[in-house]
PDB file of N, CA and C in Angstrom:
ATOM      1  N   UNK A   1      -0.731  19.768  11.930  1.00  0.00           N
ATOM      2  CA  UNK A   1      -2.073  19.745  12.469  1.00  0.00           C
ATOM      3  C   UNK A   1      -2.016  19.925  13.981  1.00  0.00           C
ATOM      4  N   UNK A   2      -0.973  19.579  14.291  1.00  0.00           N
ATOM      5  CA  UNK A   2      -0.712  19.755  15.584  1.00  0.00           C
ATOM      6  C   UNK A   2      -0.995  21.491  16.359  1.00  0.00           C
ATOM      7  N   UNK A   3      -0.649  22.211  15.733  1.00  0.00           N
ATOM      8  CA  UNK A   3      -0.764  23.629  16.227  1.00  0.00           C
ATOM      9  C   UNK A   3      -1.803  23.964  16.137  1.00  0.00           C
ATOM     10  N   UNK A   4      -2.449  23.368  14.895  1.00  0.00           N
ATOM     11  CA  UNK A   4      -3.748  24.386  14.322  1.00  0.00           C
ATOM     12  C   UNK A   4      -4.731  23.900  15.345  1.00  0.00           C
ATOM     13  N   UNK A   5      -4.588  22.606  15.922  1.00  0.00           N
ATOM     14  CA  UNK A   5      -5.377  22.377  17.213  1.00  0.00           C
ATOM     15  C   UNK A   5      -7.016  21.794  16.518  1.00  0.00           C
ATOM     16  N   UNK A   6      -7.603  22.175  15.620  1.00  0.00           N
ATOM     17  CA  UNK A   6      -8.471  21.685  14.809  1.00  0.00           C
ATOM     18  C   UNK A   6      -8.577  21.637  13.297  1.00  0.00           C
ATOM     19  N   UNK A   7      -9.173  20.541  12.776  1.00  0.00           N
ATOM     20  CA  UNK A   7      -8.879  19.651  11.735  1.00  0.00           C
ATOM     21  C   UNK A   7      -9.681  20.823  10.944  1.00  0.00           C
ATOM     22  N   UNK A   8     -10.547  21.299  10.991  1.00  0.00           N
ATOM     23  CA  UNK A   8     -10.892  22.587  10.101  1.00  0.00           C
ATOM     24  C   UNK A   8      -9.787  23.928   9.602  1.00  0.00           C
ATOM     25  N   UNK A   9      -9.345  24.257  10.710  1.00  0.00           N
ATOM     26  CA  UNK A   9      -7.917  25.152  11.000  1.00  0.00           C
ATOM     27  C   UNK A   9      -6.771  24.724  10.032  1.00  0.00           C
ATOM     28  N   UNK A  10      -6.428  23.412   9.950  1.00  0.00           N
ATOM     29  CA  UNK A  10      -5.279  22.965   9.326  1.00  0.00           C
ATOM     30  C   UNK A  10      -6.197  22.869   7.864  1.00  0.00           C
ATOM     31  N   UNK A  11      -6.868  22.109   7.497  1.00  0.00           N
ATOM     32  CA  UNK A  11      -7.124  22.469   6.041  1.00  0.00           C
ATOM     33  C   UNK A  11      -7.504  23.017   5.602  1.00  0.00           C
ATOM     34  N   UNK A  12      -7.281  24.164   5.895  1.00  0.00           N
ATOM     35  CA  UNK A  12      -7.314  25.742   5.795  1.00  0.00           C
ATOM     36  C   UNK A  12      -6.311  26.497   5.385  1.00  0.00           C
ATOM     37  N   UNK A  13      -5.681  25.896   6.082  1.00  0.00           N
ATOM     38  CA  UNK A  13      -4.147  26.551   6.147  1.00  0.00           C
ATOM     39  C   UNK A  13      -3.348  26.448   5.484  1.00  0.00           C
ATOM     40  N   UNK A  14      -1.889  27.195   4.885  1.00  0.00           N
ATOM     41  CA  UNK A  14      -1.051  27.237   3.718  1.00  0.00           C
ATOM     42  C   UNK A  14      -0.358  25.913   4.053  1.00  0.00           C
ATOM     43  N   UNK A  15      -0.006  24.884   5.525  1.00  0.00           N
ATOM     44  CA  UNK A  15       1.086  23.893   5.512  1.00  0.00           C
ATOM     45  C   UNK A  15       0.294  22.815   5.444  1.00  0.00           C
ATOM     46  N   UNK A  16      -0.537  22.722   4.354  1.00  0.00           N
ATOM     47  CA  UNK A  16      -1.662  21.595   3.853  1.00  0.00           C
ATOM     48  C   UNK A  16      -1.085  20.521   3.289  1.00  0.00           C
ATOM     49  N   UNK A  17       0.036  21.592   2.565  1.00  0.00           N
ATOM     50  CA  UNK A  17       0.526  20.931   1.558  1.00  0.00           C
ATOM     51  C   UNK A  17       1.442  19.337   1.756  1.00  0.00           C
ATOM     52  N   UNK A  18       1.909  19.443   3.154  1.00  0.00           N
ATOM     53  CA  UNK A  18       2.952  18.461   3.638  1.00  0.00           C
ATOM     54  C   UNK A  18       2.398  17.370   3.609  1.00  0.00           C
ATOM     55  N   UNK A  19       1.068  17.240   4.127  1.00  0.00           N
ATOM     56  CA  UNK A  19      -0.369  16.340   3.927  1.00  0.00           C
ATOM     57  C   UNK A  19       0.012  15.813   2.682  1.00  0.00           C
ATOM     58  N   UNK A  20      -0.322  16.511   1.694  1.00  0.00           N
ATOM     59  CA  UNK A  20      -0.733  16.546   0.476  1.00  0.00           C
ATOM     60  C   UNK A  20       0.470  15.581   0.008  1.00  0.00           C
ATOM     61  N   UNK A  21       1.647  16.107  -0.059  1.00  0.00           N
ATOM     62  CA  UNK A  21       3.126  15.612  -0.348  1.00  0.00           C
ATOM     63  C   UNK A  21       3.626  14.086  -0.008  1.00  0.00           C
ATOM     64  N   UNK A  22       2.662  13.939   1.278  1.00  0.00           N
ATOM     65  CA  UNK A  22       3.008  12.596   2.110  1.00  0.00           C
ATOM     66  C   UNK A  22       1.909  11.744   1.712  1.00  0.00           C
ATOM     67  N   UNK A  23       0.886  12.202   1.410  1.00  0.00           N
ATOM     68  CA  UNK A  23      -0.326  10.782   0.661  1.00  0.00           C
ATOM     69  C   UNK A  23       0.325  10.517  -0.820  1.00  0.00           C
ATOM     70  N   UNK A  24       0.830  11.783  -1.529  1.00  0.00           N
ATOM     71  CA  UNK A  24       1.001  11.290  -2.704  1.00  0.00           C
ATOM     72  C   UNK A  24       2.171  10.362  -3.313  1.00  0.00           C
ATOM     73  N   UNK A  25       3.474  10.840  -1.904  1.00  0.00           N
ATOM     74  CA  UNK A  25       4.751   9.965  -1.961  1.00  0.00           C
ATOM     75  C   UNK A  25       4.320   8.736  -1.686  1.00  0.00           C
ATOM     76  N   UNK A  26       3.144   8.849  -0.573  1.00  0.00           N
ATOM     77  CA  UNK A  26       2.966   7.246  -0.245  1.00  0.00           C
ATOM     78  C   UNK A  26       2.102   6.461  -1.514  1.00  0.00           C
ATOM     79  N   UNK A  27       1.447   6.755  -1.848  1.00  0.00           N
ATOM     80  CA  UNK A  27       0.986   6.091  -3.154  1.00  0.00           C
ATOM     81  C   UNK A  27       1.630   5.749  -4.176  1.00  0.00           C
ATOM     82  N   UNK A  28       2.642   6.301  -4.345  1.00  0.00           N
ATOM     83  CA  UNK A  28       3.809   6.351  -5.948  1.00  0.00           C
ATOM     84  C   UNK A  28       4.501   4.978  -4.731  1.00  0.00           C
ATOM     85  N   UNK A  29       4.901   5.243  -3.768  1.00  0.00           N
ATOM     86  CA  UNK A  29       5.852   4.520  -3.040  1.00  0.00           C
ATOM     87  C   UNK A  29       5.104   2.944  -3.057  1.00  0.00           C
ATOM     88  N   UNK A  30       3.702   2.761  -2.645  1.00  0.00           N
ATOM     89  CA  UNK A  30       3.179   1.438  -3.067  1.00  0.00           C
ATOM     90  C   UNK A  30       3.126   1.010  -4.354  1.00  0.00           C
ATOM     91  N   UNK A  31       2.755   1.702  -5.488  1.00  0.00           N
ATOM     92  CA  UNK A  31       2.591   1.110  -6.385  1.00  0.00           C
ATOM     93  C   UNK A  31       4.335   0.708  -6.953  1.00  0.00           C
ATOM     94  N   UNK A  32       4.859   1.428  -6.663  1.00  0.00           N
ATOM     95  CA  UNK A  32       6.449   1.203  -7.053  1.00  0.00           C
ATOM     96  C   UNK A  32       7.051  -0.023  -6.775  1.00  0.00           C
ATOM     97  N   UNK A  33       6.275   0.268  -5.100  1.00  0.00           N
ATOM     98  CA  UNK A  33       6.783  -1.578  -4.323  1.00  0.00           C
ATOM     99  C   UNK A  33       6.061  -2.745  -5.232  1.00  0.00           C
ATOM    100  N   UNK A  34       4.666  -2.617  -5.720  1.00  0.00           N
ATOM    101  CA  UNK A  34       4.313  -3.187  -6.431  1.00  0.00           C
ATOM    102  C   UNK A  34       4.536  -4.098  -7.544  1.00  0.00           C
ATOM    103  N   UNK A  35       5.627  -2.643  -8.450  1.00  0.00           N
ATOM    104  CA  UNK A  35       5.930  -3.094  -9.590  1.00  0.00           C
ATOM    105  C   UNK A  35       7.109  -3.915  -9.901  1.00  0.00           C
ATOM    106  N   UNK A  36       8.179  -2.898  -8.625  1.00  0.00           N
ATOM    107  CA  UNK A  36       9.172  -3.981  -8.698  1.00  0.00           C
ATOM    108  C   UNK A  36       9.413  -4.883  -8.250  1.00  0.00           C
ATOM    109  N   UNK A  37       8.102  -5.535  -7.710  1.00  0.00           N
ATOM    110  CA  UNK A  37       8.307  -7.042  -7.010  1.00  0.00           C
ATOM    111  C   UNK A  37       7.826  -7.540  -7.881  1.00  0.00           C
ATOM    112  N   UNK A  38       6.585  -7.407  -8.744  1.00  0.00           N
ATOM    113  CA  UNK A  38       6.665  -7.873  -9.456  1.00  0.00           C
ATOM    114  C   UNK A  38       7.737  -8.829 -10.875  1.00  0.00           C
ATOM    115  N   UNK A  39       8.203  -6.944 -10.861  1.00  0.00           N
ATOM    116  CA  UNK A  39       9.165  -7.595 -12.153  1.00  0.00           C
ATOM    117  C   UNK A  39      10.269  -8.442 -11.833  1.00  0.00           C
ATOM    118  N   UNK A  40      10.922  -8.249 -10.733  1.00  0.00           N
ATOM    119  CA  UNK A  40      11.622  -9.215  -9.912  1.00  0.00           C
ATOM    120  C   UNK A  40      11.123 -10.169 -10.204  1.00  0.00           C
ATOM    121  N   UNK A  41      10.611 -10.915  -9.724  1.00  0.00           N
ATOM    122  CA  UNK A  41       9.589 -12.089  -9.534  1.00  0.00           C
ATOM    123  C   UNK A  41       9.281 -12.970 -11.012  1.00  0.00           C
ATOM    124  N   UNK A  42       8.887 -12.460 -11.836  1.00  0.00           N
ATOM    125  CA  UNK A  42       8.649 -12.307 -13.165  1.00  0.00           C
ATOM    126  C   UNK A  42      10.019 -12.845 -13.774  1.00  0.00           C
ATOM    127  N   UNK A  43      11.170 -11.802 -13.431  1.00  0.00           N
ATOM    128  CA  UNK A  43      12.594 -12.108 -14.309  1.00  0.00           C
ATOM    129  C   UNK A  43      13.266 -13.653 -13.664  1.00  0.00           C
ATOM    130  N   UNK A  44      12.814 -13.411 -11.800  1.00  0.00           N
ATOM    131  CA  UNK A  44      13.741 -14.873 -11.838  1.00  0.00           C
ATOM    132  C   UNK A  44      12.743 -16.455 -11.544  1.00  0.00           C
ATOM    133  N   UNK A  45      11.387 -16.034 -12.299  1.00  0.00           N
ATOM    134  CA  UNK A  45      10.469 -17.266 -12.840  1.00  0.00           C
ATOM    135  C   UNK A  45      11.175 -17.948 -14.321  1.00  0.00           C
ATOM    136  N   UNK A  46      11.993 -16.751 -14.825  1.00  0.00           N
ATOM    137  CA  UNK A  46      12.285 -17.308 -16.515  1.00  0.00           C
ATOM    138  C   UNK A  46      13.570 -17.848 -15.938  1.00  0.00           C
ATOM    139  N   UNK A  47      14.013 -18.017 -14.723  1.00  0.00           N
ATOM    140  CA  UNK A  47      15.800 -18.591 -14.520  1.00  0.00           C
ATOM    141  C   UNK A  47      15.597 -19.882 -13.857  1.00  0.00           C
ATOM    142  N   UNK A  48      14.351 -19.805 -13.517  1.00  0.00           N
ATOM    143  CA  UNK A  48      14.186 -21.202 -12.185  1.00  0.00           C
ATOM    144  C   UNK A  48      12.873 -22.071 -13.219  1.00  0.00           C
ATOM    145  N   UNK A  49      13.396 -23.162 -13.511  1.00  0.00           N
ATOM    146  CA  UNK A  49      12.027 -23.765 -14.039  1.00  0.00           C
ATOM    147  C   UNK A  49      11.660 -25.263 -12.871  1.00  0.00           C
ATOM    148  N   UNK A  50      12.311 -25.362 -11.859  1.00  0.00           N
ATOM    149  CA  UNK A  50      11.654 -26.249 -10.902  1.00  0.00           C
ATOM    150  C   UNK A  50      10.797 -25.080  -9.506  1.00  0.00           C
ATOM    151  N   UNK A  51      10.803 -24.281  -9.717  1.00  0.00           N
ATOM    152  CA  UNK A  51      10.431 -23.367  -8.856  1.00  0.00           C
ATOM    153  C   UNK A  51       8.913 -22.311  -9.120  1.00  0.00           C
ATOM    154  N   UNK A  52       9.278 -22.462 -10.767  1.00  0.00           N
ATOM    155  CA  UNK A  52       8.036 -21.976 -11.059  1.00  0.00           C
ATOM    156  C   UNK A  52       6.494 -21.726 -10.647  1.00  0.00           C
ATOM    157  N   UNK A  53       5.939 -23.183 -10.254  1.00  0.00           N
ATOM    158  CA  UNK A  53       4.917 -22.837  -9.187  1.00  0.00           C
ATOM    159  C   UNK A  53       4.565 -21.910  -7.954  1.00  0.00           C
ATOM    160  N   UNK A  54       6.187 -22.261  -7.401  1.00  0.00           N
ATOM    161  CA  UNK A  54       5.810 -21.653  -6.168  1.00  0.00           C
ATOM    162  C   UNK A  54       5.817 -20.047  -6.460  1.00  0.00           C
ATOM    163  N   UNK A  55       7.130 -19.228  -7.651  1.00  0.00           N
ATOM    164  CA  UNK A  55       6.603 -18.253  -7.946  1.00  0.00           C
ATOM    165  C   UNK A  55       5.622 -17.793  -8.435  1.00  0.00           C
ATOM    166  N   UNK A  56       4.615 -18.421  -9.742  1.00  0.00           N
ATOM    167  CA  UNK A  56       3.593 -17.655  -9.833  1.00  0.00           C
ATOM    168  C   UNK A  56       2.473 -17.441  -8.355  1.00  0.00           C
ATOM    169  N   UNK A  57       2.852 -18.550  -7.325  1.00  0.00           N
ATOM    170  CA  UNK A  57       1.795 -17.878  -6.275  1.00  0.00           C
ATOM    171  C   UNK A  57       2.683 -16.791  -5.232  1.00  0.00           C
ATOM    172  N   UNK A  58       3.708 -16.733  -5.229  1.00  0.00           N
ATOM    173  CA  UNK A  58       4.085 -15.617  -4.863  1.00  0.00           C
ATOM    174  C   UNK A  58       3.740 -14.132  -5.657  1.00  0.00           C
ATOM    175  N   UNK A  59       3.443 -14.331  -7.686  1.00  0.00           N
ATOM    176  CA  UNK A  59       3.451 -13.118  -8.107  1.00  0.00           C
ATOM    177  C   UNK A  59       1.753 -13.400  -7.997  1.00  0.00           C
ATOM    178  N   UNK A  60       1.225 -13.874  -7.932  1.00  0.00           N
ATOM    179  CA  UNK A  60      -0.343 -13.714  -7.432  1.00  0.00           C
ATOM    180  C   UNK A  60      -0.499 -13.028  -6.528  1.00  0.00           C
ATOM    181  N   UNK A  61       0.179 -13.738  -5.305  1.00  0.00           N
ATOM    182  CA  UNK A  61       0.118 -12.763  -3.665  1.00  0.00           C
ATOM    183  C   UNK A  61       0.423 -11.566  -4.142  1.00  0.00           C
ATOM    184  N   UNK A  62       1.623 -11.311  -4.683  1.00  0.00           N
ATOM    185  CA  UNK A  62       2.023 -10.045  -4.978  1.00  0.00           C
ATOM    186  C   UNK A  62       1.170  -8.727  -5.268  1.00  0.00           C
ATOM    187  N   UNK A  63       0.525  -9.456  -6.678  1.00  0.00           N
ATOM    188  CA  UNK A  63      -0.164  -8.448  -7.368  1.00  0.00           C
ATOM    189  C   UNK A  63      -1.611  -8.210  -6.286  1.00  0.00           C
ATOM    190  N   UNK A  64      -2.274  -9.379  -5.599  1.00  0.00           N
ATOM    191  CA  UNK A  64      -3.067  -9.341  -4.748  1.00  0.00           C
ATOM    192  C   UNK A  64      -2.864  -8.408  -3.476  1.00  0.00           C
ATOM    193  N   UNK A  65      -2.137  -8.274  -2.390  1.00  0.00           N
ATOM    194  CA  UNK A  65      -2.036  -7.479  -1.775  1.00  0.00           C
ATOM    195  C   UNK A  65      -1.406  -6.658  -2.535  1.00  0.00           C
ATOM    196  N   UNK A  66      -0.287  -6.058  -3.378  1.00  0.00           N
ATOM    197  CA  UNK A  66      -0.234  -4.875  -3.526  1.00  0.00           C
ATOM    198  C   UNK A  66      -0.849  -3.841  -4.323  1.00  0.00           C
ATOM    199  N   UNK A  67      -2.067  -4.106  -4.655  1.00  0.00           N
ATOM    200  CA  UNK A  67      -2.809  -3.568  -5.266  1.00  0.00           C
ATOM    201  C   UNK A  67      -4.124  -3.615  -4.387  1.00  0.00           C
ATOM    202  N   UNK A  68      -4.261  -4.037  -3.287  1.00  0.00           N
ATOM    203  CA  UNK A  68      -5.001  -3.645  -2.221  1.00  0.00           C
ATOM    204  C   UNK A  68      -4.568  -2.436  -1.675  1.00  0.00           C
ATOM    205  N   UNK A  69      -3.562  -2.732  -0.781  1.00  0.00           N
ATOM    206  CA  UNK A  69      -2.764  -1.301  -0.552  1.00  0.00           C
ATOM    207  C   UNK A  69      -2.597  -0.027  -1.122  1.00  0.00           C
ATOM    208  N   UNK A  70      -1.975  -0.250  -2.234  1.00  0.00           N
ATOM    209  CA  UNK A  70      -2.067   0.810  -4.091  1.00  0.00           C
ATOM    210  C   UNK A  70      -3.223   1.395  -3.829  1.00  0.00           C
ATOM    211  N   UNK A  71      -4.418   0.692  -3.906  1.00  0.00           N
ATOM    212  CA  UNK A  71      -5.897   1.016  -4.323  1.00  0.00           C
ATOM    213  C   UNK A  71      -6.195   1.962  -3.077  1.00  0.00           C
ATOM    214  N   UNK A  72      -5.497   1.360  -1.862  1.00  0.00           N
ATOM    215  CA  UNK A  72      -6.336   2.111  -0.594  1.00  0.00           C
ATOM    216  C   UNK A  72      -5.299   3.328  -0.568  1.00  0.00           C
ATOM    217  N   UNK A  73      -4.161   3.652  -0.871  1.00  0.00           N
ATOM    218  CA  UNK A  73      -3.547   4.766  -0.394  1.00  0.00           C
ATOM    219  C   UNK A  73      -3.765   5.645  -1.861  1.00  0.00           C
ATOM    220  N   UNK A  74      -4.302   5.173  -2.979  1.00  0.00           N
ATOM    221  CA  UNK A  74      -4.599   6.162  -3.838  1.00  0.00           C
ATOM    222  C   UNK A  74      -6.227   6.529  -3.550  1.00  0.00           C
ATOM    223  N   UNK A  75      -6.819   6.004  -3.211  1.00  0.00           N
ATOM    224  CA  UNK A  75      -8.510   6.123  -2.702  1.00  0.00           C
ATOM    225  C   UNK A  75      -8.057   7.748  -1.690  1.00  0.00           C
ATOM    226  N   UNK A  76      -7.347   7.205  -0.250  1.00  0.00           N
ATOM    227  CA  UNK A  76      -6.988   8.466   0.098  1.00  0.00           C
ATOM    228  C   UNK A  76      -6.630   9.412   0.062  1.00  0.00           C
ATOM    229  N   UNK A  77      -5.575   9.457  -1.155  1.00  0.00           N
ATOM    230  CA  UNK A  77      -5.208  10.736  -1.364  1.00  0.00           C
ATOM    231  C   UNK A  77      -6.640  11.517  -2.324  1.00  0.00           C
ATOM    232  N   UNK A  78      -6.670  10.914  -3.419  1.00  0.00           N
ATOM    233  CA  UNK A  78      -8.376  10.998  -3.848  1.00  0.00           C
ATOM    234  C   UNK A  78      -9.029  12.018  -3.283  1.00  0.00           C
ATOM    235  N   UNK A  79      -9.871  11.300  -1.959  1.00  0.00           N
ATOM    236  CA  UNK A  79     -10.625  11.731  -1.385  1.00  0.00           C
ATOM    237  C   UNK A  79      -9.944  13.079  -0.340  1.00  0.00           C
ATOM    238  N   UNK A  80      -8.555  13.167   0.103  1.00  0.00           N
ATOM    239  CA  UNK A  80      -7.493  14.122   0.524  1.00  0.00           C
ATOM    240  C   UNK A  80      -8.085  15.162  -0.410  1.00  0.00           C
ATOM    241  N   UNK A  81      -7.746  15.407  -1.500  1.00  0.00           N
ATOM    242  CA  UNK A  81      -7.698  16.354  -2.354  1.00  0.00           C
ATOM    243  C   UNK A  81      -9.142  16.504  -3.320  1.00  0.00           C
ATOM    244  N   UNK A  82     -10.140  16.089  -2.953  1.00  0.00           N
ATOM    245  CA  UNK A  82     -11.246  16.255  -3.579  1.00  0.00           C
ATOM    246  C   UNK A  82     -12.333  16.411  -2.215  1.00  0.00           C
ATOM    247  N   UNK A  83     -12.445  16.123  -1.323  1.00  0.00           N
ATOM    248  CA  UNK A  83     -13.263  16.503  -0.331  1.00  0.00           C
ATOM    249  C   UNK A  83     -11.806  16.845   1.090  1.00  0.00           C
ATOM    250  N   UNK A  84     -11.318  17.803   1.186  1.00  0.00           N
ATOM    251  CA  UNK A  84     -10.218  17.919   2.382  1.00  0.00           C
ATOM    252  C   UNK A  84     -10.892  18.497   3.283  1.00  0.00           C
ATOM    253  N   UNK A  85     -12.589  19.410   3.292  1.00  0.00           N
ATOM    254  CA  UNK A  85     -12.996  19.564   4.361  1.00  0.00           C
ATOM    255  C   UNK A  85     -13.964  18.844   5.274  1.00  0.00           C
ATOM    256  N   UNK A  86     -13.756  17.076   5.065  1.00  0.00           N
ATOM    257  CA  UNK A  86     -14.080  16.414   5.326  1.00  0.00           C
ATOM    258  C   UNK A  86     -13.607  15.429   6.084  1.00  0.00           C
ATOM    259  N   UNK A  87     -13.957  14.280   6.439  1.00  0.00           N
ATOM    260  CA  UNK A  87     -13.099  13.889   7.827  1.00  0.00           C
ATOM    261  C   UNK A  87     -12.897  12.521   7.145  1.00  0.00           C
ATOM    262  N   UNK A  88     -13.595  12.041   5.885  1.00  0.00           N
ATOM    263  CA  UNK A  88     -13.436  10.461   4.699  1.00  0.00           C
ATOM    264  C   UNK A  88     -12.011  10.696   4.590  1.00  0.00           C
ATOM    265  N   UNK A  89     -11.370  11.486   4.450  1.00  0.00           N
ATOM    266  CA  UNK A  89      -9.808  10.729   4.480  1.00  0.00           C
ATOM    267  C   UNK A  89      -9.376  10.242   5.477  1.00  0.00           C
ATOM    268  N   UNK A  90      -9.421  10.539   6.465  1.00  0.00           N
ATOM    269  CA  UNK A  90      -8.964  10.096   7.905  1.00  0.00           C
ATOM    270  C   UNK A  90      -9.605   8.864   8.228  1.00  0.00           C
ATOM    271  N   UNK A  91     -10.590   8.279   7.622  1.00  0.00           N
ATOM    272  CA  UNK A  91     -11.095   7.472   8.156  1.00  0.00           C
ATOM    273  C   UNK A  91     -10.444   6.128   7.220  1.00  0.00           C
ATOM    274  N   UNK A  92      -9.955   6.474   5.563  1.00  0.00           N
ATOM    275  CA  UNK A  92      -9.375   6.025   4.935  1.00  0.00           C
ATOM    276  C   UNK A  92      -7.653   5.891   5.526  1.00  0.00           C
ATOM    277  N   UNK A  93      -7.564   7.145   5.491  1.00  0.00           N
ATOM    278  CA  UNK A  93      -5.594   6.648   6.263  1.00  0.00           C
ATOM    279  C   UNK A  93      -5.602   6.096   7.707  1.00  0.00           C
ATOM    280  N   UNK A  94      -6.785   5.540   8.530  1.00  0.00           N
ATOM    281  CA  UNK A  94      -6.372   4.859   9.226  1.00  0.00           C
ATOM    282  C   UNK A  94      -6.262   3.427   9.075  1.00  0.00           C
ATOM    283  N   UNK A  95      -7.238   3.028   7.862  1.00  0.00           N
ATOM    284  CA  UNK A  95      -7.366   1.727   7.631  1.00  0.00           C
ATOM    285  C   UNK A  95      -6.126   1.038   7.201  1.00  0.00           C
ATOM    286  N   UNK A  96      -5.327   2.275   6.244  1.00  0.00           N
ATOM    287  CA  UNK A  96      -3.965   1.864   5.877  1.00  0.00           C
ATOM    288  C   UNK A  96      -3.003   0.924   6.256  1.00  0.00           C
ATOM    289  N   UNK A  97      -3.041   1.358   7.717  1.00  0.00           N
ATOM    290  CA  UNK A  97      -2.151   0.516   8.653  1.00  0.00           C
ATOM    291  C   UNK A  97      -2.719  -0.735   8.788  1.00  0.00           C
ATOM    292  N   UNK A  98      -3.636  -0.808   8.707  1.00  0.00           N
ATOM    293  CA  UNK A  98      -4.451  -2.026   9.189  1.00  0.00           C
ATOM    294  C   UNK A  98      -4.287  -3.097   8.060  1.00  0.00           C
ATOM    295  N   UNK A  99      -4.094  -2.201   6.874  1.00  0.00           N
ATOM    296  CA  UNK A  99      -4.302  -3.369   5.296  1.00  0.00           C
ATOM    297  C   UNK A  99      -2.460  -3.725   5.665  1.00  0.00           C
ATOM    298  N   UNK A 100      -1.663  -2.799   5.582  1.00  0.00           N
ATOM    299  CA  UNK A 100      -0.102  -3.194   5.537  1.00  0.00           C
ATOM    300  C   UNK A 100       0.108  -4.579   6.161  1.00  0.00           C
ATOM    301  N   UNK A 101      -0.809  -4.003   7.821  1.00  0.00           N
ATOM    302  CA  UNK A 101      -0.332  -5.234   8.786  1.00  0.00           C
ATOM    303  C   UNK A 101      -0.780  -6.225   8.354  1.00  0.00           C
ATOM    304  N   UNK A 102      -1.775  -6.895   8.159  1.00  0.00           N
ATOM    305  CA  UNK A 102      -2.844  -7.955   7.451  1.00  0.00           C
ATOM    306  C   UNK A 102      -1.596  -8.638   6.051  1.00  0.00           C
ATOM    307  N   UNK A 103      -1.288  -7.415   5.249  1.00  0.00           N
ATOM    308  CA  UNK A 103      -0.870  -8.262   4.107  1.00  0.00           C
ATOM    309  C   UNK A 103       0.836  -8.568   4.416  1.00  0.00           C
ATOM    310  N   UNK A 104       1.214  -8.051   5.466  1.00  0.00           N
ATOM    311  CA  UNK A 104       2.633  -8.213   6.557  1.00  0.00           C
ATOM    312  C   UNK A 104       2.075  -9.900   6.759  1.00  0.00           C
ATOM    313  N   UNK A 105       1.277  -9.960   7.912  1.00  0.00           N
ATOM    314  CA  UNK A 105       1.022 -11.205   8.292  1.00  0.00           C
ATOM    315  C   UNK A 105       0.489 -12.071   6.950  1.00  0.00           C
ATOM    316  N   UNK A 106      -0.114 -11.805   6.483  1.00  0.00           N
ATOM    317  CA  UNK A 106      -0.921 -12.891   5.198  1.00  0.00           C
ATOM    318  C   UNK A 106       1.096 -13.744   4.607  1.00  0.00           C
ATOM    319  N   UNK A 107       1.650 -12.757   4.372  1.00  0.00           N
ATOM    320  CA  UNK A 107       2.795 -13.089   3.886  1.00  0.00           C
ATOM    321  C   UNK A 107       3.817 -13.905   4.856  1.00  0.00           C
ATOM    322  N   UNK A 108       3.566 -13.350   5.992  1.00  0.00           N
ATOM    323  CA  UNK A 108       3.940 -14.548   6.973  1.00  0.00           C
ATOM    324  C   UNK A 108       3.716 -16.125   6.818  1.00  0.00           C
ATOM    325  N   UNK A 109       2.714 -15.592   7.087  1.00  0.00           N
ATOM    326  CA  UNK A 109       1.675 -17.267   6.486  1.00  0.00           C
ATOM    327  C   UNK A 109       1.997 -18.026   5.430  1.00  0.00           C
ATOM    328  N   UNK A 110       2.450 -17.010   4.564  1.00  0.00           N
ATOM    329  CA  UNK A 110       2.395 -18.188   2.964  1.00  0.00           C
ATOM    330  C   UNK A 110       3.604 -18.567   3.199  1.00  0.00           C
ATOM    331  N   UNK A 111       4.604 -17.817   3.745  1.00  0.00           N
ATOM    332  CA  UNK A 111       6.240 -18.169   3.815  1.00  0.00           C
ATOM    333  C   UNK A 111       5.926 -19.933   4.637  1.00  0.00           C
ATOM    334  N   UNK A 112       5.379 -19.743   5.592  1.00  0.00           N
ATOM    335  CA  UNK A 112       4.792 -20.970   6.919  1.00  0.00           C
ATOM    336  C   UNK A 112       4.556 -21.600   5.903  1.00  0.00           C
ATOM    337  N   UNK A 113       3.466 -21.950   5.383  1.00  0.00           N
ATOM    338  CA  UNK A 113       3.021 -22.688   4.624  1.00  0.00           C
ATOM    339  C   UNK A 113       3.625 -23.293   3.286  1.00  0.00           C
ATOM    340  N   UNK A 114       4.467 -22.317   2.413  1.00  0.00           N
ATOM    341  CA  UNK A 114       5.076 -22.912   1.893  1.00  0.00           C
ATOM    342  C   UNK A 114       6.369 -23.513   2.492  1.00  0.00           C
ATOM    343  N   UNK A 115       7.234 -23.670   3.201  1.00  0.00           N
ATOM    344  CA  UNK A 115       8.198 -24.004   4.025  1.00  0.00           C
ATOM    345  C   UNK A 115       7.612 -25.359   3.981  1.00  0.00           C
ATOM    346  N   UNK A 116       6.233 -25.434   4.856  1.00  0.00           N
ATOM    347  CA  UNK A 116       5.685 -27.170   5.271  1.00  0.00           C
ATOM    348  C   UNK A 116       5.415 -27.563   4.612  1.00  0.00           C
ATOM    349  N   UNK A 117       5.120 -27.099   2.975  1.00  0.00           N
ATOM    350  CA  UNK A 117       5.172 -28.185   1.620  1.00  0.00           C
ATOM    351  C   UNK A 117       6.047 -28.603   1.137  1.00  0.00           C
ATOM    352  N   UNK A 118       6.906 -27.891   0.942  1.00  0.00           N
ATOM    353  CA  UNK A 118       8.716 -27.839   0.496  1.00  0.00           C
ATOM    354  C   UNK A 118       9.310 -28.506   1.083  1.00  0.00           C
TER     355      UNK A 118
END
C-alpha cells in the first residue's frame, strides 16, 4: 500500500492479495491459539485434581478472550473480502491491537490476582 500511495489504488491492484493472505493467516493463527490452549488446559485439569478450580477459570478466560479476538480478526477479514472498497476493515484491524493488548493485560491481572489467593 505503500507505493500505491492511495487506499483506492492498492485495492485495485494485483498485490491485494498479501492483504488478503495476512488477515486470513491471522485468523486461523487466533483461533488455533485458541484451541490449543484450550486443549492444553482441558488435558492437565484431568492430572491435577487440587488445582481444578483455578483451571476451569483459566479455561473460561481462555475461551473468553480468545474468542473475542477469533471473532474480531475473522469479522475483518469478512468485511476485507466482502466490502475491500471500503475503509470498515481498517477501522476493524485497528481495533485488533487494542483487543490483544486488553486481553495481554486482563491476563496479567488474573495471574496478580490469583497469586494473592494462592
Amino acid at each position: 500500500m505503500y507505493r500505491a500511495k492511495r487506499f483506492s489504488v492498492f485495492a485495485a491492484s494485483p498485490t491485494r492479495w498479501v492483504l488478503s493472505i495476512g488477515l486470513v493467516f491471522g485468523a486461523a493463527a487466533d483461533l488455533a491459539i485458541m484451541v490449543a490452549m484450550f486443549i492444553l488446559l482441558k488435558s492437565s485439569r484431568e492430572h491435577s485434581i487440587s488445582l481444578n478450580n483455578v483451571i476451569d477459570q483459566l479455561i473460561l478466560y481462555t475461551l473468553e478472550t480468545g474468542s473475542v479476538t477469533a471473532i474480531t480478526a475473522v469479522v475483518t477479514m469478512l468485511t476485507w473480502f466482502l466490502s475491500s472498497h471500503t475503509l470498515i476493515f481498517g477501522a476493524l484491524y485497528l481495533c485488533i491491537e487494542k483487543i490483544f493488548l486488553i486481553s495481554f493485560m486482563g491476563s496479567c491481572a488474573l495471574s496478580l490476582i490469583s497469586k494473592r489467593e494462592g
